[in-house]
Protein backbone atom coordinates (compact mmCIF):
# COMPACT_ATOMS: atom_id res chain seq x y z
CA UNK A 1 37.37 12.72 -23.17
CA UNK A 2 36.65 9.09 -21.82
CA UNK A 3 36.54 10.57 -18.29
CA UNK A 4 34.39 13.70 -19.31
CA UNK A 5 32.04 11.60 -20.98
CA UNK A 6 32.33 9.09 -17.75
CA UNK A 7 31.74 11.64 -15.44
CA UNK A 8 28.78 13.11 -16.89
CA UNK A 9 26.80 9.75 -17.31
CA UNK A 10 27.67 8.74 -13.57
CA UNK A 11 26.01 12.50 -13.26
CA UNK A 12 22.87 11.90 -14.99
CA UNK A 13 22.44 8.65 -13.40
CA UNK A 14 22.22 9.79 -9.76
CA UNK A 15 20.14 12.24 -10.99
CA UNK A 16 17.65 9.69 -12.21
CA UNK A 17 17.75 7.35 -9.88
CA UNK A 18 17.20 9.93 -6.69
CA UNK A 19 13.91 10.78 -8.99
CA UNK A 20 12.59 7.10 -8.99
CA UNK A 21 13.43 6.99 -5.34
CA UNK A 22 11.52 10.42 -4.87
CA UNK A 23 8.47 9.01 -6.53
CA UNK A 24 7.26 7.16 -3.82
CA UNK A 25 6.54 9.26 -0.69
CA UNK A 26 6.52 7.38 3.07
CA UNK A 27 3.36 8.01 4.15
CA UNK A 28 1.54 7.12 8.01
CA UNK A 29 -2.27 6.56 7.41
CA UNK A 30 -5.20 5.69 9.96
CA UNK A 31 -7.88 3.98 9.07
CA UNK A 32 -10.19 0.66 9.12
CA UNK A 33 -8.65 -2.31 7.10
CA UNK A 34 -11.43 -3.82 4.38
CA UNK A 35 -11.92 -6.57 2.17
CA UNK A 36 -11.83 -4.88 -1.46
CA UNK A 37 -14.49 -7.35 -2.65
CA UNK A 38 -17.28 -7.22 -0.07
CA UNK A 39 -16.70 -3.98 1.12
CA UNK A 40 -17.06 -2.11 -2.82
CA UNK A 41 -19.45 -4.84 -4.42
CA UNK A 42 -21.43 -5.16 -1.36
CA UNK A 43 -21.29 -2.63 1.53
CA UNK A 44 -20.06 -5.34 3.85
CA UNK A 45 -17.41 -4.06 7.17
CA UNK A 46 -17.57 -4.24 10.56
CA UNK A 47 -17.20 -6.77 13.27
CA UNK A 48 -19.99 -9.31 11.74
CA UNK A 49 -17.62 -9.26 8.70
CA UNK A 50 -14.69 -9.82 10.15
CA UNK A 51 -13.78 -14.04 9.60
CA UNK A 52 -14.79 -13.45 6.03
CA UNK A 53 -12.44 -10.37 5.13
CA UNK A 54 -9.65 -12.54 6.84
CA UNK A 55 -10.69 -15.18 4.43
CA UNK A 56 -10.58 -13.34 1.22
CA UNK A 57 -7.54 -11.72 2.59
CA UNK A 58 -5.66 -14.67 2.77
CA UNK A 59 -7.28 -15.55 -0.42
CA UNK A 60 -5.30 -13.06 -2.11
CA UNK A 61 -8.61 -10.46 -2.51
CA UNK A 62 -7.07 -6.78 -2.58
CA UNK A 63 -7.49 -5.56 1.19
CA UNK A 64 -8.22 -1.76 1.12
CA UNK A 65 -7.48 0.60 4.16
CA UNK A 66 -10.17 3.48 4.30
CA UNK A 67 -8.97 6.66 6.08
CA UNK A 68 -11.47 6.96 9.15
CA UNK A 69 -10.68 11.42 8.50
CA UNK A 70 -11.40 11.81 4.40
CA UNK A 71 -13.36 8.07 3.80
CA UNK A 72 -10.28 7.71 0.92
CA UNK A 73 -9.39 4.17 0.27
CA UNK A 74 -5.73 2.90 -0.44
CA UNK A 75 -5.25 -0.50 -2.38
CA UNK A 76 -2.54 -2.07 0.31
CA UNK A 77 0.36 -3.96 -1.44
CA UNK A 78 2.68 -6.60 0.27
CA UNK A 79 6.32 -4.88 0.75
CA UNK A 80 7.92 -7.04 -1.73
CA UNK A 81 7.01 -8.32 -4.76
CA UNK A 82 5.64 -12.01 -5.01
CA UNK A 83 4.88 -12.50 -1.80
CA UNK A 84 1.83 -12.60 0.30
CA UNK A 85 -0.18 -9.40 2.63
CA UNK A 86 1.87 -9.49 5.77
CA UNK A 87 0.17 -11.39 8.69
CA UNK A 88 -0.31 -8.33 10.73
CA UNK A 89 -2.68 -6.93 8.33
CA UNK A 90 -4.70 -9.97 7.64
CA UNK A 91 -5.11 -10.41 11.37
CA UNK A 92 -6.28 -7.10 12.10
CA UNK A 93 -9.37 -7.10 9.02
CA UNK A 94 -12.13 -4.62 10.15
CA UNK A 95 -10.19 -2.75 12.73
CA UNK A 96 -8.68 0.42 13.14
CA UNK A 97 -5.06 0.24 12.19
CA UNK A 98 -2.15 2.77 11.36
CA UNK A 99 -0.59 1.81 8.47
CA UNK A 100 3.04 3.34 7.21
CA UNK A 101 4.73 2.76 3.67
CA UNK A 102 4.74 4.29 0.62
CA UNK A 103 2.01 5.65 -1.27
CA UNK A 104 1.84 5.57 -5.00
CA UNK A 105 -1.15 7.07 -7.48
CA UNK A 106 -1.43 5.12 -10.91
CA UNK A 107 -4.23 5.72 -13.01
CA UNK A 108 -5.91 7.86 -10.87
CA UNK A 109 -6.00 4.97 -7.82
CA UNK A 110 -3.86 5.34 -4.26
CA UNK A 111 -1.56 2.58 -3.16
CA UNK A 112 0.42 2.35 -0.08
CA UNK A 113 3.26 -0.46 0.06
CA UNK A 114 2.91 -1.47 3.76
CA UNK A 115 6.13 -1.54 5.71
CA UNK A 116 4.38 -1.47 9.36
CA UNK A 117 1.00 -2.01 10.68
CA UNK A 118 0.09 -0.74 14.76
């Protein structure tokens, strides 16, 4: 009975935990990275906005990647928890990047966890 009972919880389990790890889909995305502050409150991208979205990057401002094909914006996250945007994204604010991790949807808004940047 022990086993039985064993068996079928070891069962379930893998069952759940290949759904959490089919949640998150890898996805490769091109577009321009943006500071989520000045680019939604204010309109401001490009080249002449460059030092300051590196700034509020670093700051810890949400950067944004905006698909160049659909104009959809992603919230980017750091790959781990507590711990900073990667260095390759803050140095390449306001240019054209390819960015691949995975993309979640909560509350109606896309993330993508960034696991490389070219």
């Amino acid at each position: 009975m022990k086993k039985a009972l064993l068996a079928s919880v070891a069962f379930a389990f893998s069952f759940s935990s290949a759904g959490i790890l089919m949640a998150a889909e890898t996805s490769t995305v091109t577009g321009h990275l943006r500071d989520g502050f000045c680019y939604t409150i204010m309109g401001a991208h490009g080249a002449s906005h460059r030092s300051c979205a590196m700034k509020c990057a670093k700051a810890g401002i949400p950067v944004m990647l905006v698909e160049d094909k659909t104009d959809k914006g992603y919230v980017l996250l750091p790959p781990k928890d507590d711990s900073g945007m990667p260095a390759d994204v803050i140095s390449n604010m306001e240019k054209q990047v390819t960015v691949t991790g995975h993309e979640f949807t909560k509350n109606g808004i896309s993330y993508l966890q960034v696991e490389s940047v070219k």
